[in-house]
PDB file of N, CA and C in Angstrom:
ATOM      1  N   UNK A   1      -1.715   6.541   6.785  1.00  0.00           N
ATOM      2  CA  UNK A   1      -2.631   5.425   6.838  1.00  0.00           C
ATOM      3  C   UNK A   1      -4.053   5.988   6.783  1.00  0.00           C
ATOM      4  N   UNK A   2      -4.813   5.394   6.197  1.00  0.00           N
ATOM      5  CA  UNK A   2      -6.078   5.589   5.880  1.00  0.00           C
ATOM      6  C   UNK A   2      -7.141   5.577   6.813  1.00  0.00           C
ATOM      7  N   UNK A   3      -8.273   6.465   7.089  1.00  0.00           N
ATOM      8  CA  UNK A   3      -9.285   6.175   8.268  1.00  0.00           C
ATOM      9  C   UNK A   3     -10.025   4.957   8.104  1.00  0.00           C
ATOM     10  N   UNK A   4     -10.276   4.288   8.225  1.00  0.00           N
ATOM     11  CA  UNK A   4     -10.815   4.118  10.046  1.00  0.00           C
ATOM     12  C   UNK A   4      -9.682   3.372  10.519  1.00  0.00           C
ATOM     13  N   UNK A   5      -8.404   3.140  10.462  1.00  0.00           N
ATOM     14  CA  UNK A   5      -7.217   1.912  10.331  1.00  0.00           C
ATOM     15  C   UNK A   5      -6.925   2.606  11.959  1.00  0.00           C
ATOM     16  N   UNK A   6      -7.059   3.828  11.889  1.00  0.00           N
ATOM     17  CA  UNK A   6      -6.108   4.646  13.467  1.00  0.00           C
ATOM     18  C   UNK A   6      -4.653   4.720  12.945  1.00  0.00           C
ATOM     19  N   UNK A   7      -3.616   5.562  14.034  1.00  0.00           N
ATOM     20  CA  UNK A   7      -2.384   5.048  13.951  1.00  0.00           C
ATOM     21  C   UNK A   7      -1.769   4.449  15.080  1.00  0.00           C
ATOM     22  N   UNK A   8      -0.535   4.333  14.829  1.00  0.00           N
ATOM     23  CA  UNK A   8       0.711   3.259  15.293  1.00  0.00           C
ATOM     24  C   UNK A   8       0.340   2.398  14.666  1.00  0.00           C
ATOM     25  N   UNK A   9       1.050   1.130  15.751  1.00  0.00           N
ATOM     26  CA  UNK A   9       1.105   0.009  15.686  1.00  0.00           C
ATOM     27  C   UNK A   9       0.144  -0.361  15.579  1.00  0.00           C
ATOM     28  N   UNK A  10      -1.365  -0.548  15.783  1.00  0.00           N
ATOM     29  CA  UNK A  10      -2.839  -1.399  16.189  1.00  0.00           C
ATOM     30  C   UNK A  10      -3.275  -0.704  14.377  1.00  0.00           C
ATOM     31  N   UNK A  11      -3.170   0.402  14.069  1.00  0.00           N
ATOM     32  CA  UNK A  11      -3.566   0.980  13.224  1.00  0.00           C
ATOM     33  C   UNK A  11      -3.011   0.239  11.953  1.00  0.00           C
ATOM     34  N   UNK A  12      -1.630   0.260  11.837  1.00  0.00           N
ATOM     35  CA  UNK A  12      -1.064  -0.186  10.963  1.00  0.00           C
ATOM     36  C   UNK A  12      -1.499  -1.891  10.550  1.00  0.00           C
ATOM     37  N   UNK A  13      -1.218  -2.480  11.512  1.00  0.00           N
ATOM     38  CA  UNK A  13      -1.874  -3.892  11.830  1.00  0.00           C
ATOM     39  C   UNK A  13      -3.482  -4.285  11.038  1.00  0.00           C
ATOM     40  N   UNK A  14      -4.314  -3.116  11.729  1.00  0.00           N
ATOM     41  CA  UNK A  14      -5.508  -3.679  10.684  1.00  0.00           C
ATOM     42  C   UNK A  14      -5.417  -3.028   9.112  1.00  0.00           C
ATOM     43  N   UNK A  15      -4.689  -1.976   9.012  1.00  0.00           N
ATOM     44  CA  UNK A  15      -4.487  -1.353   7.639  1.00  0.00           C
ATOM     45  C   UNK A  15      -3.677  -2.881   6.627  1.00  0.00           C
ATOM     46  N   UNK A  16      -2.695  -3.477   7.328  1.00  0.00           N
ATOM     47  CA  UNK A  16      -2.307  -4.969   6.733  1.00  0.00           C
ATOM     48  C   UNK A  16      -3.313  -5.927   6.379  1.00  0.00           C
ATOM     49  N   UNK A  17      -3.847  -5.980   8.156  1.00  0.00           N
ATOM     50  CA  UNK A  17      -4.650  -6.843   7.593  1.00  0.00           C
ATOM     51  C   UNK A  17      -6.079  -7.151   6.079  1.00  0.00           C
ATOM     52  N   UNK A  18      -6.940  -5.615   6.087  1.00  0.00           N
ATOM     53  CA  UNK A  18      -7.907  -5.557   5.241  1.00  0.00           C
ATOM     54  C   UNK A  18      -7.710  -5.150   4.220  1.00  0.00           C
ATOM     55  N   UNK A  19      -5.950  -4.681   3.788  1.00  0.00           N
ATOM     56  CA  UNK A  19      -5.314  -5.332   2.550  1.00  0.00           C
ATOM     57  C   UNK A  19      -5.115  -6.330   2.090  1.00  0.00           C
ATOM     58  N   UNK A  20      -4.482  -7.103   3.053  1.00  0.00           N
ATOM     59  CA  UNK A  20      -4.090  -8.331   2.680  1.00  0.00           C
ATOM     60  C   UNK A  20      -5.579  -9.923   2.083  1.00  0.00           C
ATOM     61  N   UNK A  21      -6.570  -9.239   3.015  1.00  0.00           N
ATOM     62  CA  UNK A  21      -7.834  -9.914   2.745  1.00  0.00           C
ATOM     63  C   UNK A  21      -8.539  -9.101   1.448  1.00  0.00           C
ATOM     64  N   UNK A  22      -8.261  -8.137   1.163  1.00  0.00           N
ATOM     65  CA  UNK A  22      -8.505  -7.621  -0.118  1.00  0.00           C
ATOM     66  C   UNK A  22      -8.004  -8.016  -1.332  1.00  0.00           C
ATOM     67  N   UNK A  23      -6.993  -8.331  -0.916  1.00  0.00           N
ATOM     68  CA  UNK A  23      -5.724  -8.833  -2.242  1.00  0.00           C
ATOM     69  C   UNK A  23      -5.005  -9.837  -1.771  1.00  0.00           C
ATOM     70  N   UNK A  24      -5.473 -10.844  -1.698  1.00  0.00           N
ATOM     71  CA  UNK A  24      -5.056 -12.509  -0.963  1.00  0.00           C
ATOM     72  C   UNK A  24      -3.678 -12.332  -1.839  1.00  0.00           C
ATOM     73  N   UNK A  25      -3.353 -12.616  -3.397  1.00  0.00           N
ATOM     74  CA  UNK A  25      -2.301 -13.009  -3.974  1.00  0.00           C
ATOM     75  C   UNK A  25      -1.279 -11.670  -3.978  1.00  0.00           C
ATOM     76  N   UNK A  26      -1.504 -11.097  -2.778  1.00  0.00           N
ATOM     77  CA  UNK A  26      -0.298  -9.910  -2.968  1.00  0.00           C
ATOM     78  C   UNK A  26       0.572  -9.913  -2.723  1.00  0.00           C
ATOM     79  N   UNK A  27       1.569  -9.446  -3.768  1.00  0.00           N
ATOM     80  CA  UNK A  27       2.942  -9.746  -3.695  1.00  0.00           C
ATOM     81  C   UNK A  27       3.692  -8.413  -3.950  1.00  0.00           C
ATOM     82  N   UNK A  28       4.926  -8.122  -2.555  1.00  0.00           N
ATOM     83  CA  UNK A  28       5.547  -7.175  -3.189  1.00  0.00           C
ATOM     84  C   UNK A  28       6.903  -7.296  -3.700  1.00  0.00           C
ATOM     85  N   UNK A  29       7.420  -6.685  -4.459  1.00  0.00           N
ATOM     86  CA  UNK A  29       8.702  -6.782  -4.944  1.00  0.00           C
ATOM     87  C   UNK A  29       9.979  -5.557  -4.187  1.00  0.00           C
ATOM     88  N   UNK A  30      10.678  -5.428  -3.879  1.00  0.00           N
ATOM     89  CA  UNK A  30      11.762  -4.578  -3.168  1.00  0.00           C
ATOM     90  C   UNK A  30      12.528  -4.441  -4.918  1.00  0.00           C
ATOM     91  N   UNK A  31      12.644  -3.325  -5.191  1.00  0.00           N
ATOM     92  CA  UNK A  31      13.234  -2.296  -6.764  1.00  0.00           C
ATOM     93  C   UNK A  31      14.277  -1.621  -6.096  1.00  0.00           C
ATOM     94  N   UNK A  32      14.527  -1.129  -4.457  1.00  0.00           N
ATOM     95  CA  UNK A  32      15.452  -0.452  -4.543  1.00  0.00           C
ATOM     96  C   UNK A  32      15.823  -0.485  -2.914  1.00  0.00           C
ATOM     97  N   UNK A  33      16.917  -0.435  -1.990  1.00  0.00           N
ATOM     98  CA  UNK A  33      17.283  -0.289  -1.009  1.00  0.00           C
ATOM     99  C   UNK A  33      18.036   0.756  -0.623  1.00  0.00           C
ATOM    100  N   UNK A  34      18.411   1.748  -0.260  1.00  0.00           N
ATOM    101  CA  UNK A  34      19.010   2.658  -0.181  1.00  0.00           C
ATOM    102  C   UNK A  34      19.142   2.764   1.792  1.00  0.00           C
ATOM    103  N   UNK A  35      21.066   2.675   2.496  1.00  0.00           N
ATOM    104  CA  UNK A  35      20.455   2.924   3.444  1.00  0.00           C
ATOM    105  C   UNK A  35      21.440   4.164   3.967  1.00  0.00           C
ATOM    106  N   UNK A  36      21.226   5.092   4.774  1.00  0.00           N
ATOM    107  CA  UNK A  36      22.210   5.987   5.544  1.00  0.00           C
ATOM    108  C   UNK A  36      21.787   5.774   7.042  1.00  0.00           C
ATOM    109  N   UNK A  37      22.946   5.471   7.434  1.00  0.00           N
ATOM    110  CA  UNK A  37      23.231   6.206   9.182  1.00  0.00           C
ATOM    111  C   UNK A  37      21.518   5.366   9.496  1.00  0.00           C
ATOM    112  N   UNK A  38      20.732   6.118  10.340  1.00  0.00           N
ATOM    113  CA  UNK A  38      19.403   4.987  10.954  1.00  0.00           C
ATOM    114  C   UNK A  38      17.816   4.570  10.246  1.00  0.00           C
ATOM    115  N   UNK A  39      18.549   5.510   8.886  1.00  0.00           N
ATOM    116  CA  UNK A  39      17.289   5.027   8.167  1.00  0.00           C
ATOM    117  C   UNK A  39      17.590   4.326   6.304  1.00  0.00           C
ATOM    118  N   UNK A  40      16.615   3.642   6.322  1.00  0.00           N
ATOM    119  CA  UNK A  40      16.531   2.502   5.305  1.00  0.00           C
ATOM    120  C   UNK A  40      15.365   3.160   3.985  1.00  0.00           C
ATOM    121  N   UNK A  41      15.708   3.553   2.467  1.00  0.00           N
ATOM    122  CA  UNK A  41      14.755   3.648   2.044  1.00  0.00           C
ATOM    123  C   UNK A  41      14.346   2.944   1.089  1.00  0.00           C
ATOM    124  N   UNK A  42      13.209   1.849   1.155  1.00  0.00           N
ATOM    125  CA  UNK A  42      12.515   0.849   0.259  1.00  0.00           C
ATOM    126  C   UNK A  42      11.782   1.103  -0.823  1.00  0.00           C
ATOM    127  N   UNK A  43      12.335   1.157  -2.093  1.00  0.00           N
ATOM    128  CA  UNK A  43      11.437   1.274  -3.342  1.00  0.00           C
ATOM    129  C   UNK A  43      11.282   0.059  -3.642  1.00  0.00           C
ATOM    130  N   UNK A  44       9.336   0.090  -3.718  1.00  0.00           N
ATOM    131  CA  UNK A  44       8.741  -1.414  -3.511  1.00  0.00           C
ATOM    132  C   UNK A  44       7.343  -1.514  -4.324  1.00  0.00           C
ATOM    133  N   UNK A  45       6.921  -2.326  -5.101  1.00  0.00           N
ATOM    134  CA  UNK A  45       6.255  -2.057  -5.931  1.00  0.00           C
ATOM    135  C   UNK A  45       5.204  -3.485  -5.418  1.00  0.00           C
ATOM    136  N   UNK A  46       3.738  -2.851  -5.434  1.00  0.00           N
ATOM    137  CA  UNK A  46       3.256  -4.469  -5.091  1.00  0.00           C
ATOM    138  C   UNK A  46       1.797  -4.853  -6.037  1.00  0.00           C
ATOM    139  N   UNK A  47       2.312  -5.727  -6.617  1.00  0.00           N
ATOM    140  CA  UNK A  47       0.988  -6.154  -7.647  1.00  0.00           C
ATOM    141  C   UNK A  47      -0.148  -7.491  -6.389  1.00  0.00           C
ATOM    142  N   UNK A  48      -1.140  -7.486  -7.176  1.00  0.00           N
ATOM    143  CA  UNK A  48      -2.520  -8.415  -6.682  1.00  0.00           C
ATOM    144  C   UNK A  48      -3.575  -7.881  -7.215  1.00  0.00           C
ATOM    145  N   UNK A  49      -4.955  -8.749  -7.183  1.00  0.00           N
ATOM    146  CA  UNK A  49      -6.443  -8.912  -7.591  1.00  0.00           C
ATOM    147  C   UNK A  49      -7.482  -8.287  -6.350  1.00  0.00           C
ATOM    148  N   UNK A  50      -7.914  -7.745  -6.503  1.00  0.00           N
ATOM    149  CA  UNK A  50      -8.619  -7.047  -5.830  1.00  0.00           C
ATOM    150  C   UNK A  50      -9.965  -8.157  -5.721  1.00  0.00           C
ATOM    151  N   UNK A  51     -10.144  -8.844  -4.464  1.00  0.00           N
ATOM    152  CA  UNK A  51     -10.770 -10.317  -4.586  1.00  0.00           C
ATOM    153  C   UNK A  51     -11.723  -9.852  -3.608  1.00  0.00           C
ATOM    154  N   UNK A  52     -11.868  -8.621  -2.377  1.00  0.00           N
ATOM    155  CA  UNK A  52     -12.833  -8.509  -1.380  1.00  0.00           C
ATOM    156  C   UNK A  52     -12.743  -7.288  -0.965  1.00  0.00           C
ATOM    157  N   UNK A  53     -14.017  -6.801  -0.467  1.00  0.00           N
ATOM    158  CA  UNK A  53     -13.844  -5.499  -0.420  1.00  0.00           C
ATOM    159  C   UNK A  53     -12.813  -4.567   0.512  1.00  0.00           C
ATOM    160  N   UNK A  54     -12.480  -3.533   0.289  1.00  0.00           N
ATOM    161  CA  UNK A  54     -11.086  -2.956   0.931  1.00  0.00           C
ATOM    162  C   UNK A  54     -11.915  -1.210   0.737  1.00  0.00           C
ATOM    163  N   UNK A  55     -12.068  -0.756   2.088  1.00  0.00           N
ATOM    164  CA  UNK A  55     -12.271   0.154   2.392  1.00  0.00           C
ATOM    165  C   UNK A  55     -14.010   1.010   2.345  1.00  0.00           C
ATOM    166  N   UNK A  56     -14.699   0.261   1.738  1.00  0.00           N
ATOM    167  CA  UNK A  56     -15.897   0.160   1.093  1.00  0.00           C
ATOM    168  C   UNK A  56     -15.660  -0.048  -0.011  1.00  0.00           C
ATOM    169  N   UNK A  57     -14.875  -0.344  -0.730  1.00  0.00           N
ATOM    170  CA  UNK A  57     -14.847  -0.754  -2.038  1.00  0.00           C
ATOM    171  C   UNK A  57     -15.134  -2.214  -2.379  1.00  0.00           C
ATOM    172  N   UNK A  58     -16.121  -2.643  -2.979  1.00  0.00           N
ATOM    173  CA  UNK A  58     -16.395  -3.859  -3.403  1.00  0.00           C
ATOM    174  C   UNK A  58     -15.479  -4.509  -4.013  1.00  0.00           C
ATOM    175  N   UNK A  59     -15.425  -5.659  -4.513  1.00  0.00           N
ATOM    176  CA  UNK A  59     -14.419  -6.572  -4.803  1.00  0.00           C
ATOM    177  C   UNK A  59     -14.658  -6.524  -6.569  1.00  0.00           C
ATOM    178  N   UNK A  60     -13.308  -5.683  -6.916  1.00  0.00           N
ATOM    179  CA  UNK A  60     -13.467  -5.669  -8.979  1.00  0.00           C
ATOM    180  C   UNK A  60     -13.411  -6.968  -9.274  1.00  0.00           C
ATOM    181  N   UNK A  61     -12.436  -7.625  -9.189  1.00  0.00           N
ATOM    182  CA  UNK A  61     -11.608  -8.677  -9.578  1.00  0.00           C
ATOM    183  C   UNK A  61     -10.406  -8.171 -10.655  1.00  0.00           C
ATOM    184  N   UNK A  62     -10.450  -6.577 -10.617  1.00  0.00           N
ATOM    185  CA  UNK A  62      -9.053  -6.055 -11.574  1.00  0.00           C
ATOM    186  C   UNK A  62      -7.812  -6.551 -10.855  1.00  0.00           C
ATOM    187  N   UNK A  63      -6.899  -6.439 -11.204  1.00  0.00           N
ATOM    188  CA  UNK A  63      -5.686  -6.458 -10.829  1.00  0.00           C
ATOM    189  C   UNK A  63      -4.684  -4.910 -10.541  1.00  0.00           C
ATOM    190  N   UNK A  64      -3.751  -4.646  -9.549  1.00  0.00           N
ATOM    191  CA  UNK A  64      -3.356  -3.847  -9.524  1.00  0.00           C
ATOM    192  C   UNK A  64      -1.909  -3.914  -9.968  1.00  0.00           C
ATOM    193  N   UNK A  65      -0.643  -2.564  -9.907  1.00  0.00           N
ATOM    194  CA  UNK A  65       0.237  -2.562  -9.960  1.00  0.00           C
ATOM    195  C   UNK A  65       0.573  -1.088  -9.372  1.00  0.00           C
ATOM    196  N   UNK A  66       0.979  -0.972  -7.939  1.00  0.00           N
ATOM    197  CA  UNK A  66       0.817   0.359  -7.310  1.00  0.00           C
ATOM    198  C   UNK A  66       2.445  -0.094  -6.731  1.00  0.00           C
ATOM    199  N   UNK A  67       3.246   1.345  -6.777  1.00  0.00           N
ATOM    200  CA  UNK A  67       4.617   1.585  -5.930  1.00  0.00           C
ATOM    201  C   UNK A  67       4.548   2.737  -4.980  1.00  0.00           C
ATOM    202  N   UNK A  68       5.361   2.298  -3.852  1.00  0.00           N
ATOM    203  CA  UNK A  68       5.826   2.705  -3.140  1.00  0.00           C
ATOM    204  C   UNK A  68       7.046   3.036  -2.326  1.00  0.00           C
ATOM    205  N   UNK A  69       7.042   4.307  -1.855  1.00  0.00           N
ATOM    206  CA  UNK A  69       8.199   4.512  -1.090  1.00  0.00           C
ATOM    207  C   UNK A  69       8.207   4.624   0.565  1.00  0.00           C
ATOM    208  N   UNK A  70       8.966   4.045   0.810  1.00  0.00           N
ATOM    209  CA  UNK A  70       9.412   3.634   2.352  1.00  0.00           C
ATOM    210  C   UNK A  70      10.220   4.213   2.817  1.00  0.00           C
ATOM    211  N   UNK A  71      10.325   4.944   3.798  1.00  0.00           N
ATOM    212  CA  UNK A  71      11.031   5.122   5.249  1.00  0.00           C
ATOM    213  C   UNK A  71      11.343   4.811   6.274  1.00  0.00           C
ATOM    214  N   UNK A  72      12.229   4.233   6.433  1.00  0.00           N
ATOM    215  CA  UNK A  72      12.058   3.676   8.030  1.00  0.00           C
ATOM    216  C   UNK A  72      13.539   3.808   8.859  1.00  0.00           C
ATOM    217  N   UNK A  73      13.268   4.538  10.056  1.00  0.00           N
ATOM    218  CA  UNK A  73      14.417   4.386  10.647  1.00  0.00           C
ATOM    219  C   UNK A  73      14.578   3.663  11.525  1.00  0.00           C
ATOM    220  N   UNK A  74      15.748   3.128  12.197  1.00  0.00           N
ATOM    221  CA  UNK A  74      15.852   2.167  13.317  1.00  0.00           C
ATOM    222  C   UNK A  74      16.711   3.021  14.317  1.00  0.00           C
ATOM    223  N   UNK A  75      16.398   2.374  15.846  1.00  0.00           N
ATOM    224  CA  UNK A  75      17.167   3.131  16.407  1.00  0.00           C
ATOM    225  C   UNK A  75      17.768   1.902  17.518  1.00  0.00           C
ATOM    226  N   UNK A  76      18.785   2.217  18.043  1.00  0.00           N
ATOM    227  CA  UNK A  76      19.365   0.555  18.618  1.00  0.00           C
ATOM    228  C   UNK A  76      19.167  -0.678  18.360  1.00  0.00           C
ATOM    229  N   UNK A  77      19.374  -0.921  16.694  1.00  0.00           N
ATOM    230  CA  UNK A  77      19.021  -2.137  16.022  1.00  0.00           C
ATOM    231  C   UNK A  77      17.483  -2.224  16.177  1.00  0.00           C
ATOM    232  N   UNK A  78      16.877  -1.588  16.310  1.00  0.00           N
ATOM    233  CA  UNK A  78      15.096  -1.639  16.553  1.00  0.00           C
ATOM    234  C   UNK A  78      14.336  -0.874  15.536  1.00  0.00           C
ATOM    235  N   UNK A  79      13.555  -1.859  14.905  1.00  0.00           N
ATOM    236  CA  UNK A  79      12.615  -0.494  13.881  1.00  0.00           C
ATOM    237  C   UNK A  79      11.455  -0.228  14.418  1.00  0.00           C
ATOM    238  N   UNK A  80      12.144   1.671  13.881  1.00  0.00           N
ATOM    239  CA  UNK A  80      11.067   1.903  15.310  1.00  0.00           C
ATOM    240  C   UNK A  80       9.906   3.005  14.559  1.00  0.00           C
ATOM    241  N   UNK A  81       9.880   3.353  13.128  1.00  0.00           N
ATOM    242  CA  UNK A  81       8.762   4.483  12.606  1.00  0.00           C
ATOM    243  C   UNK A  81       9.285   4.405  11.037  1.00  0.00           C
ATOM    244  N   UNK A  82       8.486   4.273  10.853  1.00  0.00           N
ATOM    245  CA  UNK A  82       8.135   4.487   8.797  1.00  0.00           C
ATOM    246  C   UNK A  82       7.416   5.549   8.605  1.00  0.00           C
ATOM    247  N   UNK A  83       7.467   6.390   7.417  1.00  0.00           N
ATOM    248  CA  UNK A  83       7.207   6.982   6.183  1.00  0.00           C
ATOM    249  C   UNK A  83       6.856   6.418   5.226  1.00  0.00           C
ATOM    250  N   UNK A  84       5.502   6.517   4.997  1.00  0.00           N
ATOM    251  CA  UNK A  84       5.229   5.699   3.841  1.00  0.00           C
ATOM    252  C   UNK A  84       4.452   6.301   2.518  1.00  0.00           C
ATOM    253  N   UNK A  85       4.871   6.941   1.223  1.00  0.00           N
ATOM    254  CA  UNK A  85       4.327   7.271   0.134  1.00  0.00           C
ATOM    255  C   UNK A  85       3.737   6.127  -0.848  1.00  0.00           C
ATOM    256  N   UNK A  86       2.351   5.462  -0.861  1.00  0.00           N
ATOM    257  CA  UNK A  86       2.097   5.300  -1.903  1.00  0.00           C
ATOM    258  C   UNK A  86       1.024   5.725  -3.237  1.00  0.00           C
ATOM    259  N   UNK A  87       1.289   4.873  -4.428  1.00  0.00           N
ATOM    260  CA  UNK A  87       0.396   5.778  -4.819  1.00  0.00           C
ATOM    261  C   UNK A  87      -1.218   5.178  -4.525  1.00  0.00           C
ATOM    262  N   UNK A  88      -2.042   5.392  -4.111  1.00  0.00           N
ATOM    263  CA  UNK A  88      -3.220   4.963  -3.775  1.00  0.00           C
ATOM    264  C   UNK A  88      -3.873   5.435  -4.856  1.00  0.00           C
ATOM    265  N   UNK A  89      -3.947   7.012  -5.153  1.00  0.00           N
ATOM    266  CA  UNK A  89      -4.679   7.432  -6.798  1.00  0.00           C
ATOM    267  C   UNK A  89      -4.543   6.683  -7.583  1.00  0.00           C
ATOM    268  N   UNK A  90      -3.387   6.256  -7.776  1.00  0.00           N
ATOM    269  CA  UNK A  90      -3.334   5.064  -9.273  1.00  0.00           C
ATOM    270  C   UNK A  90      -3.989   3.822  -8.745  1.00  0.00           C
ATOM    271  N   UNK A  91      -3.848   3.269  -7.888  1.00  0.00           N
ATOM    272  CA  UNK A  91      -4.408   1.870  -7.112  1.00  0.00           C
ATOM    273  C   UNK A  91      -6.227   2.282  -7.565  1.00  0.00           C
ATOM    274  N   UNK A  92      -6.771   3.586  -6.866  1.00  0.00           N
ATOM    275  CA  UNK A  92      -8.070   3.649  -7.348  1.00  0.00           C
ATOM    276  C   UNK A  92      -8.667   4.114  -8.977  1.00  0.00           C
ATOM    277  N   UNK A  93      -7.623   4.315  -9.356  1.00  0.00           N
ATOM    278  CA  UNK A  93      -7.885   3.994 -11.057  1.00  0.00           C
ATOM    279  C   UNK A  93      -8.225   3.306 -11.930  1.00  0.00           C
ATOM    280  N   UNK A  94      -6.818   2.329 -10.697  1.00  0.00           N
ATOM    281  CA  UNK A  94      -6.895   0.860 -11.649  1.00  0.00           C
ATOM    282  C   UNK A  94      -8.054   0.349 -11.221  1.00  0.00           C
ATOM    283  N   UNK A  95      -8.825   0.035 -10.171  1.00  0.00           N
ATOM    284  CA  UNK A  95      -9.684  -0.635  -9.441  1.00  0.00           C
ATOM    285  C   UNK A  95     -10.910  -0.152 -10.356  1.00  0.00           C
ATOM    286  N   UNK A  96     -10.874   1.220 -11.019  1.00  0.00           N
ATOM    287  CA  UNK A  96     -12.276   1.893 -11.452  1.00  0.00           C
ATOM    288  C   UNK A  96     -12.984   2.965 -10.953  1.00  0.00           C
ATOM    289  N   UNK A  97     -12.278   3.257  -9.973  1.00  0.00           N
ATOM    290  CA  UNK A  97     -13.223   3.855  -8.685  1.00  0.00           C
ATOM    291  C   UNK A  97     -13.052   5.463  -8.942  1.00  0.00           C
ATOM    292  N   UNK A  98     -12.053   5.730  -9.556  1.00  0.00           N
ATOM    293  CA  UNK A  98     -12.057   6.842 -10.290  1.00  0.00           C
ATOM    294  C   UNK A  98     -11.271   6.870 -11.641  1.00  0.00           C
ATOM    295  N   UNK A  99     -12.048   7.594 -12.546  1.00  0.00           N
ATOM    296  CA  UNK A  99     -11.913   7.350 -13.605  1.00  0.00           C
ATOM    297  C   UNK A  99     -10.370   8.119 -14.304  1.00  0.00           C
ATOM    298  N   UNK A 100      -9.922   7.776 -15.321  1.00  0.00           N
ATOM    299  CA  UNK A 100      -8.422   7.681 -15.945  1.00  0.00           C
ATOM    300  C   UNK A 100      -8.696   9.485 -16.569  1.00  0.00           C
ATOM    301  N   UNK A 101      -8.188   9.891 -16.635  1.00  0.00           N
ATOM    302  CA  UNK A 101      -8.235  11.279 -17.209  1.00  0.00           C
ATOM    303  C   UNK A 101      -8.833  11.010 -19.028  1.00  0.00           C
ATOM    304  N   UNK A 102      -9.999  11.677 -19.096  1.00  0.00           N
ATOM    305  CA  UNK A 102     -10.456  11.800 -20.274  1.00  0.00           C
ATOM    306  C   UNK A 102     -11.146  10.361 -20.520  1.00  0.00           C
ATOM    307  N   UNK A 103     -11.851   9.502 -19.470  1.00  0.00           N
ATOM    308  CA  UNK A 103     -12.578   8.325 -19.535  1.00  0.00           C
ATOM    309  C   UNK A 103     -13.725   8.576 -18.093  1.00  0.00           C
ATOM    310  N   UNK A 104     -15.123   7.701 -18.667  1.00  0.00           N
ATOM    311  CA  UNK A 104     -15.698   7.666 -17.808  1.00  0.00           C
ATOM    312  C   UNK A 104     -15.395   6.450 -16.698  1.00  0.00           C
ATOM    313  N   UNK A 105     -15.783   6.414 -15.035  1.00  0.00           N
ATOM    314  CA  UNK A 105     -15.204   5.845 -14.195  1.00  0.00           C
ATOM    315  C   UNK A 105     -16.401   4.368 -14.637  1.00  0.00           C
ATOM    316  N   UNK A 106     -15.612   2.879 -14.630  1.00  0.00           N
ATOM    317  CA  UNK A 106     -16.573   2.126 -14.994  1.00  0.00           C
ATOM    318  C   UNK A 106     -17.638   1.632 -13.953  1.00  0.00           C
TER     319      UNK A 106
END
């Protein structure tokens, strides 16, 4: 998770939240479930418009299409810790914020 968000739970929480106010129409899709013994792994892909600013980043109005991979194990029917890979480099590509290999950033 990204600074200034913190971690755990409180961390994670505002990391949702000033996504979710970043990208009001975000939607994710679940591509893959995979589970063993106490952990679950989610291939999940989530498109939206980048409508307000998210992290200091001003509001493009591009659209994204960023995936991710999930971890999460449970332990006495309880979920209790995730792993989470996404790609954020491509997310700031698409946004502009850094530029595409062999293009200037707009």
């Amino acid at each position: 998770m990204p600074p200034p968000f913190g971690t755990g739970s409180a961390g994670l929480l505002k990391f949702v939240r000033a996504f979710r106010a970043a990208f009001p129409d975000l939607h994710w899709t679940i591509e893959d479930v995979i589970t063993n013994d106490d952990k679950v792994v989610w291939r999940v892909v989530a498109t939206g418009t980048h409508q307000a600013e998210l992290m200091g980043i001003p509001a493009t109005g591009k659209s994204i299409k960023v995936g991710a991979i999930i971890i999460s194990r449970f332990e006495n029917d309880l979920w209790c810790e995730d792993w989470v890979c996404w790609d954020q480099f491509g997310m700031l590509q698409q946004l502009g914020v850094i530029a595409m290999p062999g293009a200037a950033v707009a």
